[in-house]
C-alpha atoms as a PDB file:
ATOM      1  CA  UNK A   1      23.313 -10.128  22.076  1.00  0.00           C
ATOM      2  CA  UNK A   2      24.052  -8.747  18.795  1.00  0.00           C
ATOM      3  CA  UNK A   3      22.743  -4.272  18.189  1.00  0.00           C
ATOM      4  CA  UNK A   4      19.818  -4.334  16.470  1.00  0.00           C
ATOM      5  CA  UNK A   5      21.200  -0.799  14.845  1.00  0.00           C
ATOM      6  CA  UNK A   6      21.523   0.024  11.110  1.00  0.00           C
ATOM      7  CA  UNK A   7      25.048  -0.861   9.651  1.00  0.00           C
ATOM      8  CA  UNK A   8      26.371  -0.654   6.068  1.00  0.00           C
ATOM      9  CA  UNK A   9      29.016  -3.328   4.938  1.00  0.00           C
ATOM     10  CA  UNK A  10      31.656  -2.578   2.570  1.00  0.00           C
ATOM     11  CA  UNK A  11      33.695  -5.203   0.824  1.00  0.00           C
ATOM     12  CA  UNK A  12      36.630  -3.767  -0.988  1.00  0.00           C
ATOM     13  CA  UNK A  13      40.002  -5.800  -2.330  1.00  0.00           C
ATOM     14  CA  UNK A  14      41.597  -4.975   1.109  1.00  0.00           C
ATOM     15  CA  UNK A  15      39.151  -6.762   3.069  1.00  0.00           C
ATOM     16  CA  UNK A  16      35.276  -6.433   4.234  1.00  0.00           C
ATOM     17  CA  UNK A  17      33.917  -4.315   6.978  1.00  0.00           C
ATOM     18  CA  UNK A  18      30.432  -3.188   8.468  1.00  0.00           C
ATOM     19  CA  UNK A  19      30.108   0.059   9.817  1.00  0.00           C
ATOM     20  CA  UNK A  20      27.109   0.812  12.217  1.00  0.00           C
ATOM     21  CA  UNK A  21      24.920   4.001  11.360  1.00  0.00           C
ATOM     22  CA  UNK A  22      23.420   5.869  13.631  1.00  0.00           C
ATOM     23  CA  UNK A  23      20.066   6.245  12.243  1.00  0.00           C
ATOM     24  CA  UNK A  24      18.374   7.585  15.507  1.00  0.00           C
ATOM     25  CA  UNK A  25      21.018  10.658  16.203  1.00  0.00           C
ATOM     26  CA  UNK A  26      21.326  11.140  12.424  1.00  0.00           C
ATOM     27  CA  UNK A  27      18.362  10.110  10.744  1.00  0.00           C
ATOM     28  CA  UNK A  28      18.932  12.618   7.665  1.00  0.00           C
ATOM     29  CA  UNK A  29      22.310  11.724   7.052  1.00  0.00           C
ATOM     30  CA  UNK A  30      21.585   8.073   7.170  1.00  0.00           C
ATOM     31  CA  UNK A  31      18.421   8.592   4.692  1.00  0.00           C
ATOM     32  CA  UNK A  32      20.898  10.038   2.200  1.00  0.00           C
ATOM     33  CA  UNK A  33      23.387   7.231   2.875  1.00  0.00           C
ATOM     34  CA  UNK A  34      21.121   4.282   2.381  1.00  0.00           C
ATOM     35  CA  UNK A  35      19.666   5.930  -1.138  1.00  0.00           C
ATOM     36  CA  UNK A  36      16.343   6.619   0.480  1.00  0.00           C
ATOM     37  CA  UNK A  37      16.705  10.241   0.259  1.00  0.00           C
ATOM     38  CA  UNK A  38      19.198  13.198  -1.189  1.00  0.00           C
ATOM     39  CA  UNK A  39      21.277  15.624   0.439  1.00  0.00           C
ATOM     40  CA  UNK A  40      21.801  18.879  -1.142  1.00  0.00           C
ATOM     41  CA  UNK A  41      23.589  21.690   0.126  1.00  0.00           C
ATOM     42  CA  UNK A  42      21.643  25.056   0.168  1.00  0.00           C
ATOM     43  CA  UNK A  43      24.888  27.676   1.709  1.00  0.00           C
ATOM     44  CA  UNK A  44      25.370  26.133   5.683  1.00  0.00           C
ATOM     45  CA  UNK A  45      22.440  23.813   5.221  1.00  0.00           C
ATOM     46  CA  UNK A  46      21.975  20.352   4.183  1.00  0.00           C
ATOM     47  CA  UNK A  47      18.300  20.457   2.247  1.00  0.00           C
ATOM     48  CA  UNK A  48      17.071  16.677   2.601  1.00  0.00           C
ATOM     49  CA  UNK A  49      14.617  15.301  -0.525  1.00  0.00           C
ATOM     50  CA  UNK A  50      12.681  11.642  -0.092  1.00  0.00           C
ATOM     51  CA  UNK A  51      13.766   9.800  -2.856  1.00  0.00           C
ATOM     52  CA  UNK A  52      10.623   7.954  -4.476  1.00  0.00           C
ATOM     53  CA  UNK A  53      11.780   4.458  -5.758  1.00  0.00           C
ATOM     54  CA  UNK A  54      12.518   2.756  -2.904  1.00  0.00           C
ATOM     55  CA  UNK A  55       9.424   3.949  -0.927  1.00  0.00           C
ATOM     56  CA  UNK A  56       7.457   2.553  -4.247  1.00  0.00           C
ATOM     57  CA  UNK A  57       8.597  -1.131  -3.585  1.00  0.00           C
ATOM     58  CA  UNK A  58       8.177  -0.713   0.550  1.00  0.00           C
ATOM     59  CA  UNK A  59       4.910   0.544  -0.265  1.00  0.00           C
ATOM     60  CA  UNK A  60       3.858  -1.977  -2.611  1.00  0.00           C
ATOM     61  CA  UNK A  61       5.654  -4.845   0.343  1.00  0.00           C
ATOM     62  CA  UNK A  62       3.554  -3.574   2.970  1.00  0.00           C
ATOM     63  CA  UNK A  63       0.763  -3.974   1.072  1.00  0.00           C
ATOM     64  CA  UNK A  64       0.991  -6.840   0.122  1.00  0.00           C
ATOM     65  CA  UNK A  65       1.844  -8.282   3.685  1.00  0.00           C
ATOM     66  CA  UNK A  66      -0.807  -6.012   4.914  1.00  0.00           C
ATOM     67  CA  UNK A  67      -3.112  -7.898   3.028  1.00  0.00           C
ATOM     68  CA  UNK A  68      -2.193 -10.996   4.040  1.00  0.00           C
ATOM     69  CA  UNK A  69      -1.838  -9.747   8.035  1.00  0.00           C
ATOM     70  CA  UNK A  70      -6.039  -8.820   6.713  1.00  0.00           C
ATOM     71  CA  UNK A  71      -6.625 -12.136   5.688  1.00  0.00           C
ATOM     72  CA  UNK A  72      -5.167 -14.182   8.576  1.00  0.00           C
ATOM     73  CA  UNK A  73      -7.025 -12.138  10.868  1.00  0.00           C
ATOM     74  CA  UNK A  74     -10.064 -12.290   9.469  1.00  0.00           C
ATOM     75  CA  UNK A  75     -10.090 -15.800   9.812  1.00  0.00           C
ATOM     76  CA  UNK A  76      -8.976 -15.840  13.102  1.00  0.00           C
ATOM     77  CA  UNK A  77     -11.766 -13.414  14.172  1.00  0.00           C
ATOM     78  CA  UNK A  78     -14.185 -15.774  12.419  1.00  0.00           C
ATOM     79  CA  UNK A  79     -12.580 -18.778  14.274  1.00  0.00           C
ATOM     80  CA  UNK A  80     -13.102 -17.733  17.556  1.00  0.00           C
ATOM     81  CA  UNK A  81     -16.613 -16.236  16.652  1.00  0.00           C
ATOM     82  CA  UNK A  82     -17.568 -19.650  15.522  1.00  0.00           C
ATOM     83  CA  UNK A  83     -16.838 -21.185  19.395  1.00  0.00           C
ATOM     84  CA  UNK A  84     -18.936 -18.552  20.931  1.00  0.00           C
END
C-alpha cells in the first residue's frame, strides 16, 4: 500500500524524482514549501505568514462541493422521510 503522505516531484534534465514531505512533523516548513504560506526570518526565528491566493480557490472549492454535499443530502433526508 502506497503513503498517503505529502510529496513534491521534481523533474529536471537529469531525471524526475518525488520527495515525501513531512507535513505532520513540519507543518510550517511544508506550508512555505507548497506556496501556501511564507517564511521569513525574524533573527533565530522563522516568522510564518498564510499566503491568501490559494486559500481563495480552496475556499471557493469547498463551497462549491459543500453545496452540492447540501443538496444531495437534502434529498436524501427527504427520501427517506417520504417512506416513513
Amino acid at each position: 500500500m502506497a503513503d498517503s503522505g505529502t510529496y513534491a516531484r521534481f523533474e529536471t534534465s537529469e531525471g524526475n524524482f518525488k520527495v515525501r514531505l513531512f507535513d505532520k512533523e513540519a507543518p510550517n516548513t511544508v506550508a512555505n514549501f507548497t506556496g501556501l504560506a511564507e517564511g521569513t526570518r525574524d533573527g533565530r526565528r522563522v516568522v510564518y505568514r498564510l499566503t491568501p491566493g490559494p486559500f481563495a480557490a480552496a475556499a471557493q472549492w469547498m463551497g462549491d462541493v459543500g453545496a452540492a454535499w447540501d443538496r444531495r443530502l437534502a434529498a436524501l433526508s427527504a427520501a427517506v422521510n417520504a417512506r416513513r
